[in-house]
Protein backbone atom coordinates (compact mmCIF):
# COMPACT_ATOMS: atom_id res chain seq x y z
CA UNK A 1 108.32 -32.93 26.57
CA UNK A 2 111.12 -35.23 25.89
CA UNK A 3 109.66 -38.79 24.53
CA UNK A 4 111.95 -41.45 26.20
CA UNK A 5 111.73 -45.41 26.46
CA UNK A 6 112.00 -47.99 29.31
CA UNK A 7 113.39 -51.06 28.49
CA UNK A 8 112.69 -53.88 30.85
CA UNK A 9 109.78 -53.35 33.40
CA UNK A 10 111.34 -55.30 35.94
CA UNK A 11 112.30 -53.72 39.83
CA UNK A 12 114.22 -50.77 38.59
CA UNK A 13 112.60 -50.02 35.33
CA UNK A 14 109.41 -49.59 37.27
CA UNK A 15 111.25 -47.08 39.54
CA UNK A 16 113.05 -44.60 36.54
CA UNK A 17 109.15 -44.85 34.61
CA UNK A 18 107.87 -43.65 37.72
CA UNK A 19 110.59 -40.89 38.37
CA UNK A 20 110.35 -39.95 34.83
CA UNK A 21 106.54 -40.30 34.50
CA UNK A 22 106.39 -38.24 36.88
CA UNK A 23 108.81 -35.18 36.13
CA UNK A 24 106.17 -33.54 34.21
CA UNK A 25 109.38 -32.87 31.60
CA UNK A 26 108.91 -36.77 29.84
CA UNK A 27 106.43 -39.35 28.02
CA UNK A 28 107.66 -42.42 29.17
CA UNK A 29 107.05 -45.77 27.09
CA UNK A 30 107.58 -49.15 28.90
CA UNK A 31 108.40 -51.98 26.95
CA UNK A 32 108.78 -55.73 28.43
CA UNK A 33 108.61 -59.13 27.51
CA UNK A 34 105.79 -59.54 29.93
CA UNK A 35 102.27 -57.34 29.61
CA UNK A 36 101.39 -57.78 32.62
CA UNK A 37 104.87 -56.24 34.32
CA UNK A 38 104.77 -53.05 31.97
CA UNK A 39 100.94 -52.65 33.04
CA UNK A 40 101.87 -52.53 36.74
CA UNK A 41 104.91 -50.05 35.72
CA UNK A 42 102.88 -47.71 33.77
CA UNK A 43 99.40 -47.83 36.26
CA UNK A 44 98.56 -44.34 37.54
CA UNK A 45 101.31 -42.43 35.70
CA UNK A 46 100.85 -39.66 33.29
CA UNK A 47 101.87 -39.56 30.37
CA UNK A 48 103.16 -43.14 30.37
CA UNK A 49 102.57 -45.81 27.65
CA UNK A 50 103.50 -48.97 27.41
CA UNK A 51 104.16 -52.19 24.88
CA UNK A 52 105.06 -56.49 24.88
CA UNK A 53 108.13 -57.02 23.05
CA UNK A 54 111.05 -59.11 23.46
CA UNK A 55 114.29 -57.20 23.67
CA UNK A 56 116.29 -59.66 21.63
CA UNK A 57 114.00 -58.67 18.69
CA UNK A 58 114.97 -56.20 16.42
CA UNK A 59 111.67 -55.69 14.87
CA UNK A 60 109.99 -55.34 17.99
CA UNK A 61 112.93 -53.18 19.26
CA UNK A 62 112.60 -50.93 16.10
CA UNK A 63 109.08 -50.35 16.79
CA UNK A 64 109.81 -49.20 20.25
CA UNK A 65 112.34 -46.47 19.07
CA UNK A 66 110.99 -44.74 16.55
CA UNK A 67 110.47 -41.42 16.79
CA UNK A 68 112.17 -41.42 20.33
CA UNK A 69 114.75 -39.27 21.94
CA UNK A 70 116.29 -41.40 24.02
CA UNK A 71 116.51 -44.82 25.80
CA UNK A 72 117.31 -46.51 29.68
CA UNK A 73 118.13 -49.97 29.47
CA UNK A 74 117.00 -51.58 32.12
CA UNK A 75 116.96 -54.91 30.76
CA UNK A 76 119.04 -58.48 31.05
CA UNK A 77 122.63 -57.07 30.34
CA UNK A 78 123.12 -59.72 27.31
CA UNK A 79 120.57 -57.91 25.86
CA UNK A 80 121.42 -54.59 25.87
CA UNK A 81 124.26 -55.00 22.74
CA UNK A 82 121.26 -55.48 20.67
CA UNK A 83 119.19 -52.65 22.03
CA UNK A 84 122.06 -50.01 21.83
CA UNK A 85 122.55 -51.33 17.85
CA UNK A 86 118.82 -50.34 17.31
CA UNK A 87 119.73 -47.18 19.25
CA UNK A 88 122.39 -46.06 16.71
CA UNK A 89 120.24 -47.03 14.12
CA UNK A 90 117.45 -45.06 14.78
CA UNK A 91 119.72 -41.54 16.49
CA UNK A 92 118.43 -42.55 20.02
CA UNK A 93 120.28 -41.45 22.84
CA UNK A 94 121.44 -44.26 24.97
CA UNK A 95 121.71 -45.29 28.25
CA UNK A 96 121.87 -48.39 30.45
CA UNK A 97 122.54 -49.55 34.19
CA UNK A 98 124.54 -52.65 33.22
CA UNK A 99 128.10 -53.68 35.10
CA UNK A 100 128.80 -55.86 32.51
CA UNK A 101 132.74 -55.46 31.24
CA UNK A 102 131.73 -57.30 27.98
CA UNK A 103 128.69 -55.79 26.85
CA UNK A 104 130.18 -52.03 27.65
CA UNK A 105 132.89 -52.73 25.55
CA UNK A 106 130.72 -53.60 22.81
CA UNK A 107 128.65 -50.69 23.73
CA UNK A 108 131.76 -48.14 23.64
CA UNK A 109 132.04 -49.72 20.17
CA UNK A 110 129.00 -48.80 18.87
CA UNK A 111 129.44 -45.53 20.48
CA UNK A 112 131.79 -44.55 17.46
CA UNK A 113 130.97 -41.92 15.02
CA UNK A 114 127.18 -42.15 16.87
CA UNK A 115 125.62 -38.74 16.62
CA UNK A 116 123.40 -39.55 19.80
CA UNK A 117 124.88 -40.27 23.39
CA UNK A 118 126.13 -43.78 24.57
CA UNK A 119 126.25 -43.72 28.72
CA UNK A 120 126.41 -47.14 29.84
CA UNK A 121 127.16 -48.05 33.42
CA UNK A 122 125.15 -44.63 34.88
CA UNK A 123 123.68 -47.00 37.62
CA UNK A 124 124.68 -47.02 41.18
CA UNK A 125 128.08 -49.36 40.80
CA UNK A 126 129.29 -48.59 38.47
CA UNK A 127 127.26 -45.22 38.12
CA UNK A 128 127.25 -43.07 41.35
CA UNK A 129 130.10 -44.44 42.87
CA UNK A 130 132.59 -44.03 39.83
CA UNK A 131 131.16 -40.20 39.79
CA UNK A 132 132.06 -39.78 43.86
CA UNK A 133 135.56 -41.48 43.45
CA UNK A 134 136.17 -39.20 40.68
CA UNK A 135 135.49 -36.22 42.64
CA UNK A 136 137.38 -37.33 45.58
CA UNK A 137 140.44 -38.23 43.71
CA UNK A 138 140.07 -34.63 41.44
CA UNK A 139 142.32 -32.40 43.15
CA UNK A 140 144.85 -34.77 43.94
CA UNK A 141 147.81 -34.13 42.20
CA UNK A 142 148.98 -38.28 42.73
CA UNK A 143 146.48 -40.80 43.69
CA UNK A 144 147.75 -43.59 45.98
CA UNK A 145 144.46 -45.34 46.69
CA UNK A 146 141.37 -44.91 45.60
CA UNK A 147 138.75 -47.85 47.43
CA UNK A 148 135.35 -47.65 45.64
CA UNK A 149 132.60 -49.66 48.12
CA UNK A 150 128.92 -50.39 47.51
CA UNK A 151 126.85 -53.31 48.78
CA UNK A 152 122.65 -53.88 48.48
CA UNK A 153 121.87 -55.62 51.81
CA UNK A 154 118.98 -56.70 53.93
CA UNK A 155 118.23 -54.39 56.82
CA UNK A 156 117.96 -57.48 59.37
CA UNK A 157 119.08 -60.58 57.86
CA UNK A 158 118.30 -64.24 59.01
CA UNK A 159 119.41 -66.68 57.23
CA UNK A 160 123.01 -68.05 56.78
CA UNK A 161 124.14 -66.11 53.86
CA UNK A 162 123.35 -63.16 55.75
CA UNK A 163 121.36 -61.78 52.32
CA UNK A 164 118.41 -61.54 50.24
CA UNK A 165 117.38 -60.88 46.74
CA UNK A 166 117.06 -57.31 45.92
CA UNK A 167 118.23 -56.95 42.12
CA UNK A 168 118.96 -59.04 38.66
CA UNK A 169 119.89 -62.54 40.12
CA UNK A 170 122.13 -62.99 36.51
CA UNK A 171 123.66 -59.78 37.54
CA UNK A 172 124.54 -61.17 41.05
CA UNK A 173 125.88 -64.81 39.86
CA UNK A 174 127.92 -62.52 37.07
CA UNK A 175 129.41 -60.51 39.10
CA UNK A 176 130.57 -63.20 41.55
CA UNK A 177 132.27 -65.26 38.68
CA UNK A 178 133.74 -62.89 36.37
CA UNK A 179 137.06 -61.29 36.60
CA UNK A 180 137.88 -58.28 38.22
CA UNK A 181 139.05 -55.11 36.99
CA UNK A 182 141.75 -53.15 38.94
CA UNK A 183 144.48 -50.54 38.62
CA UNK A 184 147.25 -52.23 40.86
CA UNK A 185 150.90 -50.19 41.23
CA UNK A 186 149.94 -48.50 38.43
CA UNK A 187 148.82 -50.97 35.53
CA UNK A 188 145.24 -52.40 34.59
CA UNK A 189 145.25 -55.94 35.70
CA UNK A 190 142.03 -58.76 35.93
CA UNK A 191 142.17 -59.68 39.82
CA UNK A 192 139.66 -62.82 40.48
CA UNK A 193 136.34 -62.48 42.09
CA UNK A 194 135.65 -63.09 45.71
CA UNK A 195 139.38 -62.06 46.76
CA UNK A 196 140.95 -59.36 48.67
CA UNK A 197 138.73 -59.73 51.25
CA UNK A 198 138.62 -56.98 54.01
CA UNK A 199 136.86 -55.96 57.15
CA UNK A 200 135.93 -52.29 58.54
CA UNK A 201 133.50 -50.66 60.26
CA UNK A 202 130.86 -48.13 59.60
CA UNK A 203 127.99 -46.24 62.03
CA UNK A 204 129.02 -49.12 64.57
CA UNK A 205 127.34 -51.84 61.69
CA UNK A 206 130.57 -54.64 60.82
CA UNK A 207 130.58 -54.92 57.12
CA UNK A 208 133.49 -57.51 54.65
CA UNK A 209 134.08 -56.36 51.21
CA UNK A 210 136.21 -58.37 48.65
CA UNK A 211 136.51 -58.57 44.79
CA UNK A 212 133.65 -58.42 42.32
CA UNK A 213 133.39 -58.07 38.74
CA UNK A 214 132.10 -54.61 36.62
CA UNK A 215 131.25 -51.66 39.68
CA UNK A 216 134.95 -50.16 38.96
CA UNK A 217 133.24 -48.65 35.28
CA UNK A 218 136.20 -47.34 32.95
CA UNK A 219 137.47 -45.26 36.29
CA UNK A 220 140.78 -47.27 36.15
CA UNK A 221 141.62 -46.74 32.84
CA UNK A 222 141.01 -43.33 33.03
CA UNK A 223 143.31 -42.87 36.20
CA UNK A 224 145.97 -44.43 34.86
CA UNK A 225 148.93 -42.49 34.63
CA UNK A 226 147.77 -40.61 37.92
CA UNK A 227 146.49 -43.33 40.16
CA UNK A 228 148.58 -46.10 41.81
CA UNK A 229 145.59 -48.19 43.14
CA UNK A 230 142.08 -48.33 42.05
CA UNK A 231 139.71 -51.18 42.86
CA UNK A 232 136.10 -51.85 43.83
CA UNK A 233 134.59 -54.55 46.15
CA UNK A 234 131.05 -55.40 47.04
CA UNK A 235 129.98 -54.66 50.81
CA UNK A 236 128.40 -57.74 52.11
CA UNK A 237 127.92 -58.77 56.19
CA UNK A 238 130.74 -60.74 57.22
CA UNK A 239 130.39 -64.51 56.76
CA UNK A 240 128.78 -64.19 53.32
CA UNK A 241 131.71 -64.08 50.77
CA UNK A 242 133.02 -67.71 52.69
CA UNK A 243 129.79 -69.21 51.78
CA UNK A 244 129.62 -68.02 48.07
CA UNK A 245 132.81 -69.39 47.45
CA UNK A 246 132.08 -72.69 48.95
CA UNK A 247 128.54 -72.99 46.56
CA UNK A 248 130.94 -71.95 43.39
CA UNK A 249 134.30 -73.85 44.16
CA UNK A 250 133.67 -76.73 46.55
CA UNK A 251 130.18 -77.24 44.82
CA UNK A 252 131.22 -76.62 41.23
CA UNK A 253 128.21 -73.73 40.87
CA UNK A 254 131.22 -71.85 39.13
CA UNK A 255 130.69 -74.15 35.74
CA UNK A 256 126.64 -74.06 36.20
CA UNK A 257 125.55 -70.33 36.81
CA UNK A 258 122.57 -70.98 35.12
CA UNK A 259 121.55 -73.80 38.14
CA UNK A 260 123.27 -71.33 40.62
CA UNK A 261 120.24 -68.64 39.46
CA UNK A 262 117.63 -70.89 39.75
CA UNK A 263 119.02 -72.20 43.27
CA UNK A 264 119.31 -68.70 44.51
CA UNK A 265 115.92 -67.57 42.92
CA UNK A 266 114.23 -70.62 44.74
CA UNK A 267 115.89 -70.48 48.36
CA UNK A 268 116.80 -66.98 48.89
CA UNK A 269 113.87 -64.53 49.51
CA UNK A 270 113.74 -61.02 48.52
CA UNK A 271 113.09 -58.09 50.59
CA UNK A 272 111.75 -54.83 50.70
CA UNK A 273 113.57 -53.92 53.28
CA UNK A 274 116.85 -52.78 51.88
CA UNK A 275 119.77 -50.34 52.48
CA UNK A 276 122.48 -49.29 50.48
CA UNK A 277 125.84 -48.80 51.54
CA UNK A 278 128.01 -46.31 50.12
CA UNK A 279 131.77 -45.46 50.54
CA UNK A 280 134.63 -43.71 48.62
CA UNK A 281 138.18 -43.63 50.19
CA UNK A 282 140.63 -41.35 48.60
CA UNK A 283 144.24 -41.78 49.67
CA UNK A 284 146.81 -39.09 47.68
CA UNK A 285 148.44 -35.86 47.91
CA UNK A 286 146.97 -32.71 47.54
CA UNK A 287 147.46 -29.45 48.38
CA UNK A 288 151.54 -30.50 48.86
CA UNK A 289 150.32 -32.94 51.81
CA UNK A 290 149.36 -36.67 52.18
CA UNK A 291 145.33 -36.71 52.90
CA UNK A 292 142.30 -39.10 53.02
CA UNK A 293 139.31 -38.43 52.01
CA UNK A 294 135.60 -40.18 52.93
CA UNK A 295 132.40 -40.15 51.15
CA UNK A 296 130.08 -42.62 53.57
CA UNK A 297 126.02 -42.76 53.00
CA UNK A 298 123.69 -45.38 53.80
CA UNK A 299 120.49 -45.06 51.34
CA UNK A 300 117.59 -47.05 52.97
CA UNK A 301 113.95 -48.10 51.33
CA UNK A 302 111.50 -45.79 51.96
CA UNK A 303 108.07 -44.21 50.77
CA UNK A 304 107.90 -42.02 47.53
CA UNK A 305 104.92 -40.30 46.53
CA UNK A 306 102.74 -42.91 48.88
CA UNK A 307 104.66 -45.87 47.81
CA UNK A 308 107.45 -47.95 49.30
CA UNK A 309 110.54 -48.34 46.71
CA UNK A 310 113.70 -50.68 47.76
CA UNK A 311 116.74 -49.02 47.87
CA UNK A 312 118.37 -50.30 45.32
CA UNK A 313 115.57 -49.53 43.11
CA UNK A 314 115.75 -45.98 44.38
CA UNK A 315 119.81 -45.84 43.94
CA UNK A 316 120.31 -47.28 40.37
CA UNK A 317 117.09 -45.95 38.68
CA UNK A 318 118.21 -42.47 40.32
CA UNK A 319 122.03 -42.70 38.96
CA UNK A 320 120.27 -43.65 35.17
CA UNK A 321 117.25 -40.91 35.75
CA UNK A 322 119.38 -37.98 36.39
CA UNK A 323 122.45 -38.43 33.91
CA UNK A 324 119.17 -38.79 31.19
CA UNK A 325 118.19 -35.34 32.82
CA UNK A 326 121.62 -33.67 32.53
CA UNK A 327 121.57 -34.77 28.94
CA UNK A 328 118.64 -32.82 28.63
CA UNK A 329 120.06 -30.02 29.70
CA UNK A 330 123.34 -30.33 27.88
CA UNK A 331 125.47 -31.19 31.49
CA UNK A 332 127.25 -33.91 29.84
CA UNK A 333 128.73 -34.46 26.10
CA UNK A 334 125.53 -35.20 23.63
CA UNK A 335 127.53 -37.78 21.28
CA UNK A 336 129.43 -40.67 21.61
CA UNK A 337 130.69 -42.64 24.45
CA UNK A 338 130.36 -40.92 27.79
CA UNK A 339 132.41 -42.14 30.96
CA UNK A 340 130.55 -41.72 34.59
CA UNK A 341 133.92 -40.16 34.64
CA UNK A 342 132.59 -36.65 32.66
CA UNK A 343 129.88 -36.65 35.05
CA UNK A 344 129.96 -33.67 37.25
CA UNK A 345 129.16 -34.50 40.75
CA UNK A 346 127.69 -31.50 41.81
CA UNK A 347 125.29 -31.01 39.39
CA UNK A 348 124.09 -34.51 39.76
CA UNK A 349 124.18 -34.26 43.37
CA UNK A 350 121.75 -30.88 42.86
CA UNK A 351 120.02 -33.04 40.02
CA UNK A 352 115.98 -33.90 41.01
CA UNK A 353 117.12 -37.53 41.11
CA UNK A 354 120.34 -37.34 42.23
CA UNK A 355 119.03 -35.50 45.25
CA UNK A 356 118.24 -39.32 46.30
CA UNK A 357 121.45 -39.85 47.12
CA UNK A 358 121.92 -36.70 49.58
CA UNK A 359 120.95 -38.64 52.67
């Protein structure tokens, strides 16, 4: 039995401690800030353990480590350059669900001359949908496009903004401010967030996407050479990307993300009642010929093992769960920085958690 650590008891950490918890394969420690959060996580699991400490603490994050095989950050993003330090320091395999350009950087880093694992980014965006893309694109012998699309949303929405809470509200506020990576005509470039904006159609639901920051991974850079396009957007109902830009621009929220958190946090409820969205286009030749090729799948909340679990919980602490398992089994590289791009699809998609995503 592997012993592994949960950082951050929050909405998805409780989610990969319960997956893990209950593999039979793992002892799970939870760690949070809070008691009383990594109490609920750990309640009714077995072999699961749990401990207060603040993840900006190197002491307390020390304590947490030692003597463990590996780590899932699922903790504030800013915090997670300190908790993959501690990581190297102690020969902890790493991992983390963060789309946070900055911090993976730092991150890919650290990963040098580690002799334990680095996988940041093995969420759901980037995470999942970098590993799709990839397999999409794989047999293409010249990549025109490749669209990478994934959006948490409400299953029946009602207020203007057409949303509701279902994740890290820091994550959502970063994500809508910070620049966006992209492979455009051939060259990485920083296109800005909330752009691009589109429109399109799937199972008869109207959806917009348009620019946001970190769910395109290192997938860009890695295409480059064979890719012309590459770009990721954030599926939202239409209406919804006007009014963001209106509380950032017209409202000067861009300068005050901290207030913008606490606004959002105050007026918009969350839900339980999510679904994902999910699609992949891959424009390019292969075979000699000009094809497209679709990966579409809608992940909805729903009841595991008795209790209900959002979607997005069920998405990103699935994408982290089974890349930790296919380290275990030796399915991807066991030191240094690891790309969702060396991620075989298949055998996550056959993975116990990855299964989640075969709806």
């Amino acid at each position: 039995m592997k012993n592994v650590v949960v950082i951050g008891a929050g909405k998805i950490g409780r989610m990969a401690a319960h997956f893990l918890a209950r593999s039979g394969d793992y002892a799970v420690h939870v760690v949070d800030s809070h008691e009383g959060s990594w109490r609920d996580a750990i309640a009714g699991l077995p072999n699961a353990t749990g401990a207060t400490a603040d993840f900006q603490n190197a002491a307390h994050l020390d304590a947490a480590l030692k003597g463990k095989w590996a780590l899932i950050s699922c903790a504030p993003f800013f915090c997670n350059p300190q908790i993959a330090e501690r990581a190297k320091a102690h020969g902890v395999h790493y991992l983390d669900l963060t789309e946070d350009v900055a911090v993976t950087k730092k991150v890919m880093a650290l990963a040098e001359g580690a002799s334990t694992a680095f996988i940041p980014q093995c969420g759901l965006a980037p995470g999942y949908i970098t590993i799709a893309a990839n397999h999409l694109a794989k047999p293409m012998s010249a990549i025109h496009e490749l669209r990478c699309r994934v959006g948490a949303r409400p299953r029946n929405p009602t207020n203007q903004l057409k949303y509701n809470l279902t994740w890290s509200t820091n994550g959502l506020v970063n994500e809508y401010c910070n620049p966006c990576e992209a492979l455009v005509d051939g060259k990485m470039t920083l296109l800005p967030p909330l752009e691009n904006r589109e429109e399109f159609t799937l199972d008869g639901i109207q959806y917009e996407a348009f620019n946001t920051s970190g769910g395109l991974g290192s997938l860009g850079e890695s295409l480059a050479g064979r890719a012309r396009n590459v770009n990721y957007k954030t599926i939202r109902y239409p209406g919804h990307c006007q009014l963001i830009k209106f509380l950032l621009h017209d409202l000067g929220f861009i300068d005050h993300r901290e207030q913008l958190c606490e606004v959002f946090d105050r007026s918009i409820p969350a839900t339980q009642d999510d679904v994902i969205v999910i699609l992949c286009v891959a424009i390019g030749i292969e075979n000699g010929k000009l094809v497209e090729k679709i990966d579409a799948r809608r992940v909805p909340a729903k009841l595991i093992d008795g209790k209900h679990w959002t979607g997005i919980q069920i998405t990103t602490a699935a994408g982290g769960c089974a890349v930790l398992d296919m380290l275990k089994d030796g399915q991807v590289p066991q030191k240094g920085f690891v790309k969702m791009e060396d991620v075989s699809y298949d055998a996550f998609i056959k993975n116990r958690f990855g299964r989640e995503y075969a709806v």
